[in-house]
Protein backbone atom coordinates (compact mmCIF):
# COMPACT_ATOMS: atom_id res chain seq x y z
CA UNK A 1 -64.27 22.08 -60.60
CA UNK A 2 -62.48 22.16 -56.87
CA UNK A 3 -60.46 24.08 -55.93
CA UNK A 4 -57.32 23.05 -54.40
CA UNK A 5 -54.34 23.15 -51.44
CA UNK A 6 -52.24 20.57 -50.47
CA UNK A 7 -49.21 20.92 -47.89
CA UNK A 8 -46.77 18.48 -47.89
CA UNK A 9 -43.46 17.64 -45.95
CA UNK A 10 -40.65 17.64 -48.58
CA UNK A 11 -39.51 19.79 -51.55
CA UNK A 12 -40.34 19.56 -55.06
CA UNK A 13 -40.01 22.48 -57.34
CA UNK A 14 -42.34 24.57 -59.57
CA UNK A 15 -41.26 22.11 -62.88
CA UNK A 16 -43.00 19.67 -61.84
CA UNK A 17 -46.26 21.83 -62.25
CA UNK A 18 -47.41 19.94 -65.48
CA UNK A 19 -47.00 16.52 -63.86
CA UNK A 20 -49.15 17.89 -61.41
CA UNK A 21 -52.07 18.71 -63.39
CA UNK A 22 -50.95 22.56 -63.54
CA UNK A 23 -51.21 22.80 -59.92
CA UNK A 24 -48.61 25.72 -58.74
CA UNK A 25 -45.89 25.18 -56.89
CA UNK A 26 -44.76 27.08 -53.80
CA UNK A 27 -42.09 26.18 -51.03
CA UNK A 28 -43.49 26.67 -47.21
CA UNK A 29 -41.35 27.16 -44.63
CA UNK A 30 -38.11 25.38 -43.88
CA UNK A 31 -38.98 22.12 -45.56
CA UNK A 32 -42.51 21.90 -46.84
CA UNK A 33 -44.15 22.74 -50.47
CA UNK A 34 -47.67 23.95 -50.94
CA UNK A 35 -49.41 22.85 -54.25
CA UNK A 36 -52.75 24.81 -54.70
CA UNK A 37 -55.27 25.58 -57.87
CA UNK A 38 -58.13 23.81 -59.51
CA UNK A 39 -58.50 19.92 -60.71
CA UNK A 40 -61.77 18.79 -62.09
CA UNK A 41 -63.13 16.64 -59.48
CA UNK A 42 -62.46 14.47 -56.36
CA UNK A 43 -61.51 11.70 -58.79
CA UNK A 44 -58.62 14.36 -59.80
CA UNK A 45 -57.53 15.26 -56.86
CA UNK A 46 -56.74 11.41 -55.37
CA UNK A 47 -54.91 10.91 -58.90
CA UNK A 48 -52.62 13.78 -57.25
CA UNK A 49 -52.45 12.82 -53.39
CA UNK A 50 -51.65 9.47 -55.66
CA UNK A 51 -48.58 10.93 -57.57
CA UNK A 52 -47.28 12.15 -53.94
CA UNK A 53 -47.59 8.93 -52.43
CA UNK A 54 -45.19 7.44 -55.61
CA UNK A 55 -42.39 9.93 -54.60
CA UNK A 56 -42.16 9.26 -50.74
CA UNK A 57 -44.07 12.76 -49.83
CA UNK A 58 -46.41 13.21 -46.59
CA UNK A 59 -49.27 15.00 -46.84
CA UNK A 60 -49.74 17.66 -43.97
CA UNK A 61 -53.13 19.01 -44.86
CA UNK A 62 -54.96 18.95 -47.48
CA UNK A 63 -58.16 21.46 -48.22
CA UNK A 64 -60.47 21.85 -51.07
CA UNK A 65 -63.87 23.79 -51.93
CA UNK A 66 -66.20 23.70 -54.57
């Protein structure tokens, strides 16, 4: 398991949780969003960066640790 925390530019709120593997949902600053918690494995985690790619988000940082 890794876990996870990935900023992105852009606001999408905390129902889209499940969509996101159960990641949770947090909005950062003026216009940013912080998804963080744990995905089984790198595999997982591209199948999310993935999902923010399909709705037009950038990806500020992203962090994870085993």
């Amino acid at each position: 398991m890794l876990r996870i925390e990935i900023h992105i530019n852009g606001r999408i709120t905390p129902q889209w949780s499940e969509w996101f593997g159960g990641l949770s949902i947090e909005p950062s600053g003026p216009d940013g969003t912080i998804l963080q918690g744990m995905v089984a494995d790198q595999a997982a985690l591209y199948g999310i960066i993935a999902r923010l790619r399909d709705l037009g988000l950038r990806l500020v940082e992203v962090r994870s640790e085993e």
